[in-house]
C-alpha atoms as a PDB file:
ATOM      1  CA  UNK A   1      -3.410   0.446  15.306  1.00  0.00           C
ATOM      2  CA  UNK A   2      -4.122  -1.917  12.421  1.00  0.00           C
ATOM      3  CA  UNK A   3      -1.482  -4.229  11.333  1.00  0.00           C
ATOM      4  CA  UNK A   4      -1.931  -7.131   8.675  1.00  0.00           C
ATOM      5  CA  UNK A   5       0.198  -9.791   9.140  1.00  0.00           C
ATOM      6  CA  UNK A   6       1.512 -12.004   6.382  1.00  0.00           C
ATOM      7  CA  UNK A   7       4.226 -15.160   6.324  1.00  0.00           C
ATOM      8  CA  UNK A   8       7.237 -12.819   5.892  1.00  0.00           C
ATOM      9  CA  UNK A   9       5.190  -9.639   6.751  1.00  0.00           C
ATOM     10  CA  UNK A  10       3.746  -7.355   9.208  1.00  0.00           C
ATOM     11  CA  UNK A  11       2.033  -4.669   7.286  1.00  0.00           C
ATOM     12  CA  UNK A  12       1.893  -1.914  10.028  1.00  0.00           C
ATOM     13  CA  UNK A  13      -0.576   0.672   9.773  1.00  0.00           C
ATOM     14  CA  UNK A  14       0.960   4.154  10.211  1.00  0.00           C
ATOM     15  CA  UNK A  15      -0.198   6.335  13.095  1.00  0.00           C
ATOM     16  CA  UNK A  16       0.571  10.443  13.061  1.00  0.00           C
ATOM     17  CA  UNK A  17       3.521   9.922  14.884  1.00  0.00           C
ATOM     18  CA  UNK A  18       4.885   7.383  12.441  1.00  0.00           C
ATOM     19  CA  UNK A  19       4.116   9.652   9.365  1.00  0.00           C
ATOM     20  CA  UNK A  20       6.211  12.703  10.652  1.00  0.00           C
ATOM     21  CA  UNK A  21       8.663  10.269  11.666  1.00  0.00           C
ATOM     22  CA  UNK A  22       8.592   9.222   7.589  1.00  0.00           C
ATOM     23  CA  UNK A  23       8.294  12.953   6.135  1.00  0.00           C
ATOM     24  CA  UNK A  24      11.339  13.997   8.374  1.00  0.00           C
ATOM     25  CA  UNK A  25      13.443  10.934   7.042  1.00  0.00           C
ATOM     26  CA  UNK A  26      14.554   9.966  10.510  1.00  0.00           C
ATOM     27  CA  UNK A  27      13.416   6.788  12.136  1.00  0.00           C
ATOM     28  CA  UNK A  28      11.671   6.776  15.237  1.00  0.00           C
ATOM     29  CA  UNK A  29      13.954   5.543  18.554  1.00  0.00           C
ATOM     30  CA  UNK A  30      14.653   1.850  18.032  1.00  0.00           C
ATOM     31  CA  UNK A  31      12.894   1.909  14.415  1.00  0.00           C
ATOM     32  CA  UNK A  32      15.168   0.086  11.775  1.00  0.00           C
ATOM     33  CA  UNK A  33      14.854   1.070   7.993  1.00  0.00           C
ATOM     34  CA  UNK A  34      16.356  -0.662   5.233  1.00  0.00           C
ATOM     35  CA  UNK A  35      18.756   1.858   3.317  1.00  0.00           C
ATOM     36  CA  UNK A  36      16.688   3.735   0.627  1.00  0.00           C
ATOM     37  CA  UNK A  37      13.973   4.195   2.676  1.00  0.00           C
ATOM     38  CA  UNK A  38      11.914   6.670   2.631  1.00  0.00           C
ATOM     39  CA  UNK A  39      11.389   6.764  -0.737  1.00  0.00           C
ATOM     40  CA  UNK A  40       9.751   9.920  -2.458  1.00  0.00           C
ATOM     41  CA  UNK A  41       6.567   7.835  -2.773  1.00  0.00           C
ATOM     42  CA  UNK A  42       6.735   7.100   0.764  1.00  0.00           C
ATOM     43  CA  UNK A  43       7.228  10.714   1.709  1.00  0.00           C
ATOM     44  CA  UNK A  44       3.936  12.180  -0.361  1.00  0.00           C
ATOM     45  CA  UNK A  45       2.004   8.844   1.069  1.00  0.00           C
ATOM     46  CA  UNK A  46       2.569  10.213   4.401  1.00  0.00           C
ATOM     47  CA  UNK A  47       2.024  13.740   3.540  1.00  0.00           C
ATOM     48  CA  UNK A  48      -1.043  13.262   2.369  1.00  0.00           C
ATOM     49  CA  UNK A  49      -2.222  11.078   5.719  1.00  0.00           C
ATOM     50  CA  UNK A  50      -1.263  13.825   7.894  1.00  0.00           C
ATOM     51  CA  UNK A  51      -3.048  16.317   5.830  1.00  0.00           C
ATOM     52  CA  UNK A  52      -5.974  13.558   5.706  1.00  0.00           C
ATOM     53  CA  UNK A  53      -6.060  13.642   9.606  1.00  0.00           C
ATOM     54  CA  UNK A  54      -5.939  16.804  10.304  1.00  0.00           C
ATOM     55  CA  UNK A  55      -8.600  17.791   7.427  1.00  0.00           C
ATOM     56  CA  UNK A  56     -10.737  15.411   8.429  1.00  0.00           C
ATOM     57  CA  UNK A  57      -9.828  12.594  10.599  1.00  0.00           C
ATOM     58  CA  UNK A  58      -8.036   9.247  10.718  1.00  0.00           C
ATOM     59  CA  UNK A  59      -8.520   7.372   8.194  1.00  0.00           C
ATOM     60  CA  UNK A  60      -7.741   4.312   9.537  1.00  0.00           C
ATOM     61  CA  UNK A  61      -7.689   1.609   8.179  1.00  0.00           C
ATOM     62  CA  UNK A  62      -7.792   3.495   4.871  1.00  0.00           C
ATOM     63  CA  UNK A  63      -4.643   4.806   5.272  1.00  0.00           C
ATOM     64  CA  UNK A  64      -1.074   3.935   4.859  1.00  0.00           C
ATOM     65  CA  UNK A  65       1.185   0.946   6.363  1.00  0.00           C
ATOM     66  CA  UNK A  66       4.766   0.383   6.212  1.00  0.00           C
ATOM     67  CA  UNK A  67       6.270  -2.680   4.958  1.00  0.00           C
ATOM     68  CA  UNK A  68       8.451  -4.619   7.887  1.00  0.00           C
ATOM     69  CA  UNK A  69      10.252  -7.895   7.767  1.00  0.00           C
ATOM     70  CA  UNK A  70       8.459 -10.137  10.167  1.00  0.00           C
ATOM     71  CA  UNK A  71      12.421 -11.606  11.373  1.00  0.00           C
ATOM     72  CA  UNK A  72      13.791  -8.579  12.363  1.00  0.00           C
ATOM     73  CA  UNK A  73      11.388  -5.583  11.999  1.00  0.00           C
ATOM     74  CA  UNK A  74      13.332  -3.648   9.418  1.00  0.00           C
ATOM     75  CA  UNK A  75      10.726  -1.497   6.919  1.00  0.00           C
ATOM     76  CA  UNK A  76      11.356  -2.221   3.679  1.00  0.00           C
ATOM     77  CA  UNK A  77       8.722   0.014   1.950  1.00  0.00           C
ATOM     78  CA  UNK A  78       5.473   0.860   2.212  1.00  0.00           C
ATOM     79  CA  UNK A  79       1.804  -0.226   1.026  1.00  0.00           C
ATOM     80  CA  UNK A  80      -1.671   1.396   1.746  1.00  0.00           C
ATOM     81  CA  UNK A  81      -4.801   3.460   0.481  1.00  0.00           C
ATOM     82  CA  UNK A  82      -4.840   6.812  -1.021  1.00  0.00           C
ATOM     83  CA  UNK A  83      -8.211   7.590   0.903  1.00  0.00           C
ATOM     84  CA  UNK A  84     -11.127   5.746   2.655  1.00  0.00           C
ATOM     85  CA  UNK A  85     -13.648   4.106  -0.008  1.00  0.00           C
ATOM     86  CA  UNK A  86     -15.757   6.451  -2.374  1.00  0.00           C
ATOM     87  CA  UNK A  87     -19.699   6.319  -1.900  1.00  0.00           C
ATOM     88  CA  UNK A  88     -19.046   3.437  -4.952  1.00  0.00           C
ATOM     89  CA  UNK A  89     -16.888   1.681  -2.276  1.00  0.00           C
ATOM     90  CA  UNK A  90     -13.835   2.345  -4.785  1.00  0.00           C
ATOM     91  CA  UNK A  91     -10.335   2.426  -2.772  1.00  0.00           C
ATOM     92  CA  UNK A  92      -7.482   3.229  -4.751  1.00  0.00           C
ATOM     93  CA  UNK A  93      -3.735   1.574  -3.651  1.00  0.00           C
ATOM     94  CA  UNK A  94      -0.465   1.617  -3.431  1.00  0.00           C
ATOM     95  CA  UNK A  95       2.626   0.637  -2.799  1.00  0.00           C
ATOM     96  CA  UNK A  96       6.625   0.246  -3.383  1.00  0.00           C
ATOM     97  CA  UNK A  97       9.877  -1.191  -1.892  1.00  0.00           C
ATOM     98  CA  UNK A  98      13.848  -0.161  -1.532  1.00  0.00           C
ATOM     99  CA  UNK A  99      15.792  -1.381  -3.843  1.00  0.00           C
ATOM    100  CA  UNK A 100      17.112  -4.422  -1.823  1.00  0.00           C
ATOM    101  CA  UNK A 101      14.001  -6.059  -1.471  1.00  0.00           C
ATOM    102  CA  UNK A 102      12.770  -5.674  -5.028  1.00  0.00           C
ATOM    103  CA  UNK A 103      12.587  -9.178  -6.479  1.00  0.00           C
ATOM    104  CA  UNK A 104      12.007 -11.745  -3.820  1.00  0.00           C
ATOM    105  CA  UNK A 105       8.395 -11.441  -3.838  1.00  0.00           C
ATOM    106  CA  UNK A 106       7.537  -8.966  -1.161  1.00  0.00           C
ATOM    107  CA  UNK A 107       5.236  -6.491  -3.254  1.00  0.00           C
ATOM    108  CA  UNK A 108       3.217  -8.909  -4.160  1.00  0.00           C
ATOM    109  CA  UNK A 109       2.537 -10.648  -0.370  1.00  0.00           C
ATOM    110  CA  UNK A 110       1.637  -7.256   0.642  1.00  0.00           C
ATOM    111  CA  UNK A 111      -0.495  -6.648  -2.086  1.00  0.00           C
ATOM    112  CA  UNK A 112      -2.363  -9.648  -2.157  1.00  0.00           C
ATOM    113  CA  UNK A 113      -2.461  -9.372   1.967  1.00  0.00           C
ATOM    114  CA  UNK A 114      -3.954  -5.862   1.746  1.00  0.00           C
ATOM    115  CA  UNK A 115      -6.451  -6.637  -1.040  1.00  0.00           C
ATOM    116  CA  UNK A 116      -8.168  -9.266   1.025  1.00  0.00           C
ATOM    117  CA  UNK A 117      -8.357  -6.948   4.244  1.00  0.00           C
ATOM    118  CA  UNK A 118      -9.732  -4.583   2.167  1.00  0.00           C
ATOM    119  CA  UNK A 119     -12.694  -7.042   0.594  1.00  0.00           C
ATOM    120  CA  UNK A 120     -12.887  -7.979   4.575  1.00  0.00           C
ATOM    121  CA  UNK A 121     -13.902  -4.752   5.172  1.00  0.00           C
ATOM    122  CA  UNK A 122     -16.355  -4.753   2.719  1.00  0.00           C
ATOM    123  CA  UNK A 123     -14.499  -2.251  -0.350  1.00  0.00           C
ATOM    124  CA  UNK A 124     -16.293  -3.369  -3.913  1.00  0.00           C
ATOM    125  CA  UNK A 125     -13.781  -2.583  -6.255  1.00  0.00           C
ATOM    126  CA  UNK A 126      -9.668  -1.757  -5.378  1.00  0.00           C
ATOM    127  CA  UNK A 127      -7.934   0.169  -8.272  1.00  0.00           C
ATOM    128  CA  UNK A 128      -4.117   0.720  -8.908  1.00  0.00           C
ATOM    129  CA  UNK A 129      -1.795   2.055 -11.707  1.00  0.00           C
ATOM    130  CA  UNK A 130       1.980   1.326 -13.336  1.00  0.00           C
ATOM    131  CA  UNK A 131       4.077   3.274 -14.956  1.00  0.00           C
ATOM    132  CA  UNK A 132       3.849   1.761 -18.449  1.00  0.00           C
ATOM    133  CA  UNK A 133       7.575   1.073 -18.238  1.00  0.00           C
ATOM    134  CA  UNK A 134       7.292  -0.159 -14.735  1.00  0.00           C
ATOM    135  CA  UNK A 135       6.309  -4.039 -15.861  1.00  0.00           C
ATOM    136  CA  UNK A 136       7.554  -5.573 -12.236  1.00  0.00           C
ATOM    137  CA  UNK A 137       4.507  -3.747 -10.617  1.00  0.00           C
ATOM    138  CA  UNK A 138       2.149  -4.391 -13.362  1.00  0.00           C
ATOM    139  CA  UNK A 139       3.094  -8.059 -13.099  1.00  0.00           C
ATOM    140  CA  UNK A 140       2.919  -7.202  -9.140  1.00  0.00           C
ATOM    141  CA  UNK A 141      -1.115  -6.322  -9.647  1.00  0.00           C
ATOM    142  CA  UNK A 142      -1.579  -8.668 -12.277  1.00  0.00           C
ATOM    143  CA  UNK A 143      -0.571 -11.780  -9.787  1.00  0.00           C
ATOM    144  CA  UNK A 144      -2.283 -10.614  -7.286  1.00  0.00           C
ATOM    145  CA  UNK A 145      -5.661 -10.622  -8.992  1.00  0.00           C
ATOM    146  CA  UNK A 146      -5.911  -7.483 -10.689  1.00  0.00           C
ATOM    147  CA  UNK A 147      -6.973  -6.834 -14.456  1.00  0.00           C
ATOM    148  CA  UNK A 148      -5.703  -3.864 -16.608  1.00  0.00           C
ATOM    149  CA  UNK A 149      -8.753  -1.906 -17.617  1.00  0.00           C
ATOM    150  CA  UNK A 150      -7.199   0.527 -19.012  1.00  0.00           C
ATOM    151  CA  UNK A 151      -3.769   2.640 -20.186  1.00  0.00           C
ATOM    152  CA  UNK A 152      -2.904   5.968 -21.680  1.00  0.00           C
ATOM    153  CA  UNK A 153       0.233   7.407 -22.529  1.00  0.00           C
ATOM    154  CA  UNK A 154       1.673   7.458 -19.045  1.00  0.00           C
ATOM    155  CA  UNK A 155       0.238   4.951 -17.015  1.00  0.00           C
ATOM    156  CA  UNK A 156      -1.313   1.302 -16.961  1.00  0.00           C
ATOM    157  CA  UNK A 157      -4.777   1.295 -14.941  1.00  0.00           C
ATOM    158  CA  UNK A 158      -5.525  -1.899 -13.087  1.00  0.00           C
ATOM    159  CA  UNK A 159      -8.436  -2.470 -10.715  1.00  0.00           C
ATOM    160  CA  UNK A 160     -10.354  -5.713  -8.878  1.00  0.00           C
ATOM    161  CA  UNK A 161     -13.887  -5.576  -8.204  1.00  0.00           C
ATOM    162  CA  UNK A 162     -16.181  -7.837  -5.937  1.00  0.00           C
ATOM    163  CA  UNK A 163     -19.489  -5.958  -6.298  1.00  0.00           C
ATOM    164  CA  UNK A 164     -21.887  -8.433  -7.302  1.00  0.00           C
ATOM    165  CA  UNK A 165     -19.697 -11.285  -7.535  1.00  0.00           C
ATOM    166  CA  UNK A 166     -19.857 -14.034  -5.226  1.00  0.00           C
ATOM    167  CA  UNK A 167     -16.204 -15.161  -4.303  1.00  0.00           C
ATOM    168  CA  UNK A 168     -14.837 -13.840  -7.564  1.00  0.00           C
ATOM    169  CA  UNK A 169     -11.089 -12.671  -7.118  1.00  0.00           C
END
């Protein structure tokens, strides 16, 4: 299992059993979620792992992680990749939090956190989107490194890209 620790963190990459745990909205014995959790978001990120797995394997580490305080464990939301890299080793992300943790600076640990696991394992370019209302999480990628290269109607593209840049960030 791949986990990605952090100061307040433990980003804790989902197995099978942890995904039908989220789609079914119950909590696996002894797991502690924070109210609000899962979210929708959460729901069609783990959806689309089990799918993922059983169309054509794990994905791991390409796949999704939950968001747990490091003090007591609770998940507070959830973070991860939509798929394993492209053959352009493009990964696209994501990620969100309950309500109650919104604010203090969580999104943006695990953010930054899974970006540089994902340059460790050699990804060229990582690319998320915002809501165009949604200015926390644009802020979110923005801190964390990210430039907007793009927006339409809907959404506000963002992406960071390492290919052929020494130790740019």
């Amino acid at each position: 299992m791949n986990n990605v620790e952090t100061p307040r963190l433990l980003l804790h990459g989902m197995s099978v059993t942890d995904a039908e745990h989220v789609v079914a909205g119950s909590p696996a014995a002894g797991g502690r979620w924070a109210p609000g959790y899962p979210s929708p978001g959460e729901k069609g990120a783990a959806t689309r792992f089990l799918t993922s797995c059983a169309d054509t394997g794990d994905p791991s580490p390409f796949g999704p992680y939950e968001i747990r305080l490091r003090e007591d464990g609770v998940v507070i939301g959830g973070v991860g990749f939509h798929a394993a890299p492209d053959v352009d080793g493009s990964v696209t992300i994501g990620y969100g939090l309950v309500e109650s943790a919104r604010g203090k600076g969580y999104a943006g640990e695990a953010l930054r956190a899974l970006l540089r696991f994902a340059r460790d394992q050699g990804v060229a370019r990582v690319r998320g989107d915002a809501d165009v209302g949604n200015v926390p999480s644009q802020r979110v990628m923005a801190a964390a490194g990210m430039r907007l290269v793009a927006e339409d109607a809907a959404l506000k593209y963002y992406a960071i890209d390492w290919s052929g840049s020494a130790g740019e960030e």
